[in-house]
N, C-alpha and C. Protein backbone atom coordinates (compact mmCIF):
# COMPACT_ATOMS: atom_id res chain seq x y z
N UNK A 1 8.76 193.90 4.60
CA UNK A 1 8.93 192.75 5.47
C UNK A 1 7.58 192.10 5.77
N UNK A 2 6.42 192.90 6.90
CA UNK A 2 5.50 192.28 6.87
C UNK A 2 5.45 190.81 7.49
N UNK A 3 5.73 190.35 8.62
CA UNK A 3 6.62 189.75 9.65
C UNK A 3 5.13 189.46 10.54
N UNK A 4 4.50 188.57 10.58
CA UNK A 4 3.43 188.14 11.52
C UNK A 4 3.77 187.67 12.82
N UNK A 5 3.76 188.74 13.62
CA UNK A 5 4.38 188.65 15.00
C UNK A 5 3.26 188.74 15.84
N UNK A 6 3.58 188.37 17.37
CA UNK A 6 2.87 188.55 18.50
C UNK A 6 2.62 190.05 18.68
N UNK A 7 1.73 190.40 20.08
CA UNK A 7 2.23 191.62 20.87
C UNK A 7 3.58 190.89 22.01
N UNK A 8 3.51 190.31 22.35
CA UNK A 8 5.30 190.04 22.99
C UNK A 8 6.24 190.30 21.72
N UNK A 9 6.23 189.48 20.83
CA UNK A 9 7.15 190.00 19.80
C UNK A 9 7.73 191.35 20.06
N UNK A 10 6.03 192.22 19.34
CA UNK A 10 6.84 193.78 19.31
C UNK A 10 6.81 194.21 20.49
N UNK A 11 6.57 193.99 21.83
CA UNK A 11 7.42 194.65 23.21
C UNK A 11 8.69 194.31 22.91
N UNK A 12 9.21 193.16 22.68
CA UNK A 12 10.44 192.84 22.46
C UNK A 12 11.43 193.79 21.65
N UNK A 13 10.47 193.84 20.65
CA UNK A 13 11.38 194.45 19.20
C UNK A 13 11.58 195.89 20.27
N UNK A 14 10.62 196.70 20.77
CA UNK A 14 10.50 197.58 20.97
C UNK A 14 11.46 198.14 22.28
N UNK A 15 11.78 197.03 22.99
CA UNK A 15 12.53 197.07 24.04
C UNK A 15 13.97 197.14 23.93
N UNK A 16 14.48 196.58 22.98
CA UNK A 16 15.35 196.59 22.27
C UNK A 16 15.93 197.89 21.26
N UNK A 17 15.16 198.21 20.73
CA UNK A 17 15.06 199.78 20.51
C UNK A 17 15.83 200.68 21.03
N UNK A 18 14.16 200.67 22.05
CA UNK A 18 14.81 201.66 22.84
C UNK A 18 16.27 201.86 24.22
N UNK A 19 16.72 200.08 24.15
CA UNK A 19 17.74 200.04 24.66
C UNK A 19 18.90 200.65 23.39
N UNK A 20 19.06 200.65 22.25
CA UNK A 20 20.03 200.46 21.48
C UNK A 20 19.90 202.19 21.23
N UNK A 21 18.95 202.89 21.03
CA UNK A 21 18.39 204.30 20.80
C UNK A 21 19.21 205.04 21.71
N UNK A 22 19.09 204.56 23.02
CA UNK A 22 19.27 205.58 24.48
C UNK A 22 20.57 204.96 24.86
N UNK A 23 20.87 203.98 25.52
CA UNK A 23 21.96 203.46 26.00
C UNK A 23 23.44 203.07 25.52
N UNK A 24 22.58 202.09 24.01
CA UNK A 24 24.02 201.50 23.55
C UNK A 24 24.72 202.56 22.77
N UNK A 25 23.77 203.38 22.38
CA UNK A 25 24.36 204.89 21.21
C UNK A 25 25.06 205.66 22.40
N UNK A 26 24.76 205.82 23.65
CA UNK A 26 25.69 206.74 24.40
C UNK A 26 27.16 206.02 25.24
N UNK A 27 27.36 204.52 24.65
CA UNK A 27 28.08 204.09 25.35
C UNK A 27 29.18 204.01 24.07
N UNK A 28 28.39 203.87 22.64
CA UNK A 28 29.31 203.91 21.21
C UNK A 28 30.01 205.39 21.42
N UNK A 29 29.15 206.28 21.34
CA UNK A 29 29.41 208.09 21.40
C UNK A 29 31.05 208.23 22.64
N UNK A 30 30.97 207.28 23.76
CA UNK A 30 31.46 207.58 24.66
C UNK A 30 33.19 206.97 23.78
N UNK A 31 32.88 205.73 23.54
CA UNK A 31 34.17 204.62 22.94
C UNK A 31 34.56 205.84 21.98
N UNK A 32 33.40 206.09 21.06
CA UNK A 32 34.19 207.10 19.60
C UNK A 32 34.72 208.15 20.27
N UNK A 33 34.04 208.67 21.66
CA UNK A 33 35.15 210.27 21.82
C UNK A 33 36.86 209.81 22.69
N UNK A 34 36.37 209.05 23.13
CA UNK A 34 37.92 208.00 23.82
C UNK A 34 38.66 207.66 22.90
N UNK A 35 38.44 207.07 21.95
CA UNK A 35 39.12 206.65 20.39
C UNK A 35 39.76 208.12 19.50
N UNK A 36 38.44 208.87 19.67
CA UNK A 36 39.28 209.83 19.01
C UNK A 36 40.51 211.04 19.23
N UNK A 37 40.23 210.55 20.83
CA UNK A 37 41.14 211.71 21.47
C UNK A 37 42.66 211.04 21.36
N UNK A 38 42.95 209.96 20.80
CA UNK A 38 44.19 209.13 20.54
C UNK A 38 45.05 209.71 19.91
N UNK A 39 44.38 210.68 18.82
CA UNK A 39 45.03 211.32 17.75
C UNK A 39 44.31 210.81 16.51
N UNK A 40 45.20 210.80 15.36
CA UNK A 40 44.99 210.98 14.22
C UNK A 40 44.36 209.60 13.60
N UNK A 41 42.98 209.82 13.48
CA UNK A 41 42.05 208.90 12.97
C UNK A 41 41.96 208.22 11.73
N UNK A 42 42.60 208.98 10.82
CA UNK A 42 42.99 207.47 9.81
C UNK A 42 43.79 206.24 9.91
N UNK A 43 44.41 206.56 11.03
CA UNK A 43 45.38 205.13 11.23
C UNK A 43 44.88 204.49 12.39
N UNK A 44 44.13 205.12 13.32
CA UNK A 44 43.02 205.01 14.99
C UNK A 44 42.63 203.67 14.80
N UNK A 45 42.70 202.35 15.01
CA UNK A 45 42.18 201.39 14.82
C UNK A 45 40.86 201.07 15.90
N UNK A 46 40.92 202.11 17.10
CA UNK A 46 39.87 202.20 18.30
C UNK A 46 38.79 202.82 17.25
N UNK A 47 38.99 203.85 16.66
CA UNK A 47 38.34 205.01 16.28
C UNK A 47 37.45 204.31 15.02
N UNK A 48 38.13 203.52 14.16
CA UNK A 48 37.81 202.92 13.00
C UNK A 48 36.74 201.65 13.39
N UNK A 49 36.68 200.97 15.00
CA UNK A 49 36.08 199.98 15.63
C UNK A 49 34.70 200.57 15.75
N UNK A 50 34.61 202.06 16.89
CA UNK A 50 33.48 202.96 17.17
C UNK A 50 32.98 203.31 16.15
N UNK A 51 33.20 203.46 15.04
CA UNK A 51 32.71 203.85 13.81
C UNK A 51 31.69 203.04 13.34
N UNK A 52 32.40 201.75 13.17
CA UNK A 52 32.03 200.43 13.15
C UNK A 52 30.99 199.91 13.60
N UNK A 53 30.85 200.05 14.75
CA UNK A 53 30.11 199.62 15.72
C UNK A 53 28.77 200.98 16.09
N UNK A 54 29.27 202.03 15.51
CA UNK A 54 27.94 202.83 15.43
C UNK A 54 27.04 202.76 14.37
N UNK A 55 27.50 202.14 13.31
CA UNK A 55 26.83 201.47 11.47
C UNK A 55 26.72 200.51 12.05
N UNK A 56 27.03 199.49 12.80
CA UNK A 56 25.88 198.71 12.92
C UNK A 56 25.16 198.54 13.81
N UNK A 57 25.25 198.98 14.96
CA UNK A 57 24.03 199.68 16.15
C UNK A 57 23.04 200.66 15.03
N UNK A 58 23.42 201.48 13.97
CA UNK A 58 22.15 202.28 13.17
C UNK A 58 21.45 201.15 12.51
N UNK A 59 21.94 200.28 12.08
CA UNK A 59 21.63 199.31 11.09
C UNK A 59 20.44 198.49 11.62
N UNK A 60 20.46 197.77 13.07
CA UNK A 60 19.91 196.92 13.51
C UNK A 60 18.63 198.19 14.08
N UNK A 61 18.79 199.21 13.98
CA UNK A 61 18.12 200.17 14.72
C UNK A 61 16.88 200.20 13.65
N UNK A 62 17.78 200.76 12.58
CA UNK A 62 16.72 200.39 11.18
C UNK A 62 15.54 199.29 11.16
N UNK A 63 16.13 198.38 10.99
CA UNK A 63 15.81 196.83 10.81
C UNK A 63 14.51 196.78 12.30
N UNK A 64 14.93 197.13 13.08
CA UNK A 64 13.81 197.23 14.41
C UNK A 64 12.98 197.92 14.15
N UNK A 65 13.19 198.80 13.45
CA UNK A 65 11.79 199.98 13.30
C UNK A 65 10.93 199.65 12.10
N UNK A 66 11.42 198.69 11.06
CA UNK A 66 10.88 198.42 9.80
C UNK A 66 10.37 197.32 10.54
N UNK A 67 10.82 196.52 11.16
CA UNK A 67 9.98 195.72 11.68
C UNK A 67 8.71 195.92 12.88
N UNK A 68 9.11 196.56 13.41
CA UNK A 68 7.91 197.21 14.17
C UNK A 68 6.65 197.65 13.52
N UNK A 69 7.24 199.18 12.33
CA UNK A 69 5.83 199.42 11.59
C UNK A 69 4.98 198.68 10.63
N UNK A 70 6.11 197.48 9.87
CA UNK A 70 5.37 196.67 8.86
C UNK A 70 4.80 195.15 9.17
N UNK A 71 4.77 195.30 10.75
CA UNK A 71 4.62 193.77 11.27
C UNK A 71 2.84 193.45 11.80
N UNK A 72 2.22 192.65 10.92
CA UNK A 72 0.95 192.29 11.20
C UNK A 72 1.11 191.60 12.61
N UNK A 73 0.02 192.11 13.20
CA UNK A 73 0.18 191.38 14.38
C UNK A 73 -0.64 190.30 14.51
N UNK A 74 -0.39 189.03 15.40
CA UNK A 74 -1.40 187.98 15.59
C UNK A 74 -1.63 187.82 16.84
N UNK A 75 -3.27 187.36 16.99
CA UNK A 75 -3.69 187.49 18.23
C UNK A 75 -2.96 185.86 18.85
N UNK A 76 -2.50 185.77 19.56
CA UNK A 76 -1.79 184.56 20.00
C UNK A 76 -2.69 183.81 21.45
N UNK A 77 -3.53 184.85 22.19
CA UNK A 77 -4.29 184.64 23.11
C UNK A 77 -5.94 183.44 22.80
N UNK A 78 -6.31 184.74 21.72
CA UNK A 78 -8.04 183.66 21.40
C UNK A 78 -7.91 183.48 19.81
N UNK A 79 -7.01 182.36 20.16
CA UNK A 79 -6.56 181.83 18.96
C UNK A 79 -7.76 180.10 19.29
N UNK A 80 -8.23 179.80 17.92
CA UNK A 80 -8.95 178.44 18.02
C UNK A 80 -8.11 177.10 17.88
N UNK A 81 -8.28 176.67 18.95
CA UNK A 81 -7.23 175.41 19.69
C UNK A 81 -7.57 174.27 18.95
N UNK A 82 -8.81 174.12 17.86
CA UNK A 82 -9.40 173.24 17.42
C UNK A 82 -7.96 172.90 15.62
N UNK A 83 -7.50 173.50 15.32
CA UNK A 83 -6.47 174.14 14.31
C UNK A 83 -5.27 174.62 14.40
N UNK A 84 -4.07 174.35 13.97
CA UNK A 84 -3.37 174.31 14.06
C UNK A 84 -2.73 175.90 13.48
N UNK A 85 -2.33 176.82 14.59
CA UNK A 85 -1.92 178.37 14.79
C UNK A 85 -0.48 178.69 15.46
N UNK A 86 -0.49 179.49 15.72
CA UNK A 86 0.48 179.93 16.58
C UNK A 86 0.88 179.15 18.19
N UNK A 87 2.09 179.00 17.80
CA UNK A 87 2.29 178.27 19.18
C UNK A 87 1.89 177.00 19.29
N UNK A 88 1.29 176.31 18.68
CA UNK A 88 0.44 174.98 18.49
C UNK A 88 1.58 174.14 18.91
N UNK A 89 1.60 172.80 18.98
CA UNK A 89 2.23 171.33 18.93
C UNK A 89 2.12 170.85 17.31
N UNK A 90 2.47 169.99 17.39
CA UNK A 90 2.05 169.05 16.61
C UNK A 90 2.80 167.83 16.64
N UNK A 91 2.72 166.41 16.46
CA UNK A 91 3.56 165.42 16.11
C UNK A 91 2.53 165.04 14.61
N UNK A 92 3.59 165.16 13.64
CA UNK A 92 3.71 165.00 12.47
C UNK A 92 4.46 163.87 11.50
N UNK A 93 4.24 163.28 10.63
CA UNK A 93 5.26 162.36 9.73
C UNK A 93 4.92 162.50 8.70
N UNK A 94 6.43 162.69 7.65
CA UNK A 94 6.71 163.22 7.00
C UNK A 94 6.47 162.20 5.81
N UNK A 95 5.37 161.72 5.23
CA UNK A 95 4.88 160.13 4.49
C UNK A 95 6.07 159.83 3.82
N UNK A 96 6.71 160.62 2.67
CA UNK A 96 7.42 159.64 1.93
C UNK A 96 9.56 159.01 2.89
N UNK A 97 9.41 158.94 3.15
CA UNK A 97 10.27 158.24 4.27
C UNK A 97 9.93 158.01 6.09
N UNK A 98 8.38 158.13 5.76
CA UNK A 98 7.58 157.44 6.88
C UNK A 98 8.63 157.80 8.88
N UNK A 99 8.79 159.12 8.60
CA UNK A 99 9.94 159.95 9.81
C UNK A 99 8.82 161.14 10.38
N UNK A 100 8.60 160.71 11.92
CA UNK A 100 7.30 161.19 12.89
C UNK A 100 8.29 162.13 13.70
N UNK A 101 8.06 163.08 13.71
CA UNK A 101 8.20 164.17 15.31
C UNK A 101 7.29 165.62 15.22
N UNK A 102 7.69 166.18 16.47
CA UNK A 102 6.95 166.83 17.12
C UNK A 102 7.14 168.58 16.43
N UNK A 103 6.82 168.88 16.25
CA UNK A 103 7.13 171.08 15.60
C UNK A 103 5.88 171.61 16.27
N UNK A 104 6.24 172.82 16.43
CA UNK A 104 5.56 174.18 17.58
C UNK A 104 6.04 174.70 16.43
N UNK A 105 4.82 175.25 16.08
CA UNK A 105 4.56 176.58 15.15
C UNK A 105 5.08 178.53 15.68
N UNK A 106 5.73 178.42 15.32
CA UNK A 106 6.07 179.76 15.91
C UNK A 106 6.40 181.50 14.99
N UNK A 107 6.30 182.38 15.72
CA UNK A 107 6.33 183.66 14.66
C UNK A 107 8.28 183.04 14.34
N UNK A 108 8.63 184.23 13.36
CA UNK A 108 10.53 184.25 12.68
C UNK A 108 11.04 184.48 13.94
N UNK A 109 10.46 185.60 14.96
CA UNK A 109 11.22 185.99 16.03
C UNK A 109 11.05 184.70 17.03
N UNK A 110 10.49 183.75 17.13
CA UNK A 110 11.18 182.42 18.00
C UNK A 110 11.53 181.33 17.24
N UNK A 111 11.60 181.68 16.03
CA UNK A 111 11.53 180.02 15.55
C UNK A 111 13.34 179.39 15.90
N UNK A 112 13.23 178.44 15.80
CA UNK A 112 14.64 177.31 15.87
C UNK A 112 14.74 175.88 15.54
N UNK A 113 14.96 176.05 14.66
CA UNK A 113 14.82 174.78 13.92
C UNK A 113 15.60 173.50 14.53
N UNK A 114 16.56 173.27 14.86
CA UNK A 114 17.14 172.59 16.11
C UNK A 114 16.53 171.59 16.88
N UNK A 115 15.31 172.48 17.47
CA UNK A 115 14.18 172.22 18.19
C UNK A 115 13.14 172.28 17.47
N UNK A 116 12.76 172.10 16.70
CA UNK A 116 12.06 172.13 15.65
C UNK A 116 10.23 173.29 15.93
N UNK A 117 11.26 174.28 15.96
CA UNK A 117 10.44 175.57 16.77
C UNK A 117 10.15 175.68 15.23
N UNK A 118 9.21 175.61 14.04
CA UNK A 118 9.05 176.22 12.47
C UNK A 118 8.11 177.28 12.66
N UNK A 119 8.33 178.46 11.35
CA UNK A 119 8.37 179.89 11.48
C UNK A 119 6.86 179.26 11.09
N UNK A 120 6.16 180.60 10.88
CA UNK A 120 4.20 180.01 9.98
C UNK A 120 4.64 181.20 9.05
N UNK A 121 5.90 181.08 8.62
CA UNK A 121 5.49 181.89 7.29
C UNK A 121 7.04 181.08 6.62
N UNK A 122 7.54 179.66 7.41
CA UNK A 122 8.54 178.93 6.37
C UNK A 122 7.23 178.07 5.52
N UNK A 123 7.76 177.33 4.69
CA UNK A 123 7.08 176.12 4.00
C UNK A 123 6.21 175.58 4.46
N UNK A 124 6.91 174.88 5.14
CA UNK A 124 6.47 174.12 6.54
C UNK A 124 5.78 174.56 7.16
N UNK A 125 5.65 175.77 7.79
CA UNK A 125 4.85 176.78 9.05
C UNK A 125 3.01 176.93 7.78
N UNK A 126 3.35 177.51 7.09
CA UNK A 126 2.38 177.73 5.79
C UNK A 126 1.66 176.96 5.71
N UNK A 127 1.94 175.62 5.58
CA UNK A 127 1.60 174.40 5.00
C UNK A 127 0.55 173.81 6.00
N UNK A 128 0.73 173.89 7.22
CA UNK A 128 0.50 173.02 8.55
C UNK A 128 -0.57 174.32 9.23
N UNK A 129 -0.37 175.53 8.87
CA UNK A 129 -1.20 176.70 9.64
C UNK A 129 -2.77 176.51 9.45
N UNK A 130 -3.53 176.10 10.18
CA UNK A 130 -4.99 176.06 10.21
C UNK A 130 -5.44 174.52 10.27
N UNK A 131 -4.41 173.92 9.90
CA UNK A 131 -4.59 172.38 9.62
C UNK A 131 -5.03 171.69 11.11
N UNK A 132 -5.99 170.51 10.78
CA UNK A 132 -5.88 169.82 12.36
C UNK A 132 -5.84 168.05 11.99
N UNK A 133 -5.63 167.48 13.20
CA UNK A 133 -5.63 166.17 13.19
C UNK A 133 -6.45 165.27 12.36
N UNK A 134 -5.04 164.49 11.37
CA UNK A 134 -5.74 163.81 10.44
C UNK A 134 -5.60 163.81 9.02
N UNK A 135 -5.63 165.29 8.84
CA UNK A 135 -5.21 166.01 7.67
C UNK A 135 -3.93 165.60 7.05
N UNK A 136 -3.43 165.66 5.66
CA UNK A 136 -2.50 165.37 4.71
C UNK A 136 -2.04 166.32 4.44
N UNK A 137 -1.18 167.27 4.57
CA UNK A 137 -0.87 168.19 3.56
C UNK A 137 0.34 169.01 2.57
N UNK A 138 0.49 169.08 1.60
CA UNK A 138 1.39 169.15 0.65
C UNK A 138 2.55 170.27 0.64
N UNK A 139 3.56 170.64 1.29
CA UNK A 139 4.57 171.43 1.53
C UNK A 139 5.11 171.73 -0.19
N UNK A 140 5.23 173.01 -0.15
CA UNK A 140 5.98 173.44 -1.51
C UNK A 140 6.63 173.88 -1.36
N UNK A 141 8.01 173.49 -1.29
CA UNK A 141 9.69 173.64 -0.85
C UNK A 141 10.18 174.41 -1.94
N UNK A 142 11.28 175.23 -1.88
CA UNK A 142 11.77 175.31 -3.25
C UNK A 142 12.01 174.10 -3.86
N UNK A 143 13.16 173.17 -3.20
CA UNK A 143 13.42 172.04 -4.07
C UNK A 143 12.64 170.92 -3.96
N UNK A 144 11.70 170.73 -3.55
CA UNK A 144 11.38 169.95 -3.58
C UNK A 144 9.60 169.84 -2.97
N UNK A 145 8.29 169.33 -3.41
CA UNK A 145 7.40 168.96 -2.82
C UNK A 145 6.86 167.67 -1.87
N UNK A 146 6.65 167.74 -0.86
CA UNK A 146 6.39 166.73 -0.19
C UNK A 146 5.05 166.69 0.76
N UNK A 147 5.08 165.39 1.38
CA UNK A 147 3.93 165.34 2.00
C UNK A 147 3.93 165.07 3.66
N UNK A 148 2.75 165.94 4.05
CA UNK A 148 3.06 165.77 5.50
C UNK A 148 1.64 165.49 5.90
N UNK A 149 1.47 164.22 7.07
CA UNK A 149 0.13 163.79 7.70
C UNK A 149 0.76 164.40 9.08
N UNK A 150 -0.30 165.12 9.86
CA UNK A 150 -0.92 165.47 10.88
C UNK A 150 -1.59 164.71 12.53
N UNK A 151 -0.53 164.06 12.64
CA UNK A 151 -1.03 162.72 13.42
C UNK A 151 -1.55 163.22 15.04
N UNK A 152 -1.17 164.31 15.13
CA UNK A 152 -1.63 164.49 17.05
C UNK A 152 -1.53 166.11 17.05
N UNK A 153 -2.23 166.56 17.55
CA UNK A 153 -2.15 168.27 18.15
C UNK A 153 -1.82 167.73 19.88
N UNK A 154 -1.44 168.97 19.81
CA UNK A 154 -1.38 169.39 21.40
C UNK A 154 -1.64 170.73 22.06
């Protein structure tokens, strides 16, 4: 994975964890022994749910811990304000259909595109990371290459 996150990030990741480790596994354990005391568990549709629901409480458990150990961290604090990093602003336009707005650079764990929160490890995030006011620079999309000017930090 390898996931360029904050230290909030991994408190997060980590908090989460250890909620899903300690709590949500003894509340699955609790559903599966309630489910199973129903009787006969091949037909148990409770029993077949807890099951369920304990593969994928392990799953996301996984996925938290691979992300935890393989995640570079970024300093998000004394970061240079002069360049465009983590958390940044920007109002941007996109030259070839001459279309201006605003994107905040953000790690995968906040991005939202919606809001045009972009990851710094999408296209876009890549493209724009270090860049400052003024600058042109060339996005390599899968489908497509384009161009983006740099019109304002914040």
């Amino acid at each position: 994975m390898n996931n360029q996150l904050t230290e909030e990030n991994i408190k997060k990741l980590r908090e989460e964890l250890e909620y899903r480790m300690t709590v949500k596994r003894a509340e699955i354990a609790k559903e599966k022994a309630i489910a199973a005391a129903h009787g006969d568990r091949s037909e148990n549709a409770e029993y077949k749910e807890a099951c369920a629901n304990y593969r994928e409480n392990d799953n996301r458990i996984q996925y938290l811990l691979t992300m935890i150990s393989t995640a570079t961290i970024i300093d998000d604090i004394n970061i240079d304000k002069s360049a465009l990093g983590i958390n940044s602003k920007a109002k941007i336009k996109f030259i070839e259909d001459d279309f201006e707005t605003i994107v905040t650079l953000v790690t995968t764990m906040d991005l939202d595109p919606e809001n045009m929160h972009i990851s710094i490890e999408s296209d876009l995030g890549k493209a724009l990371l270090g860049k400052k006011t003024g600058d042109i620079v060339e996005v390599n999309a899968p489908a497509e290459k384009y161009s983006i000017e740099i019109l304002e930090m914040f």
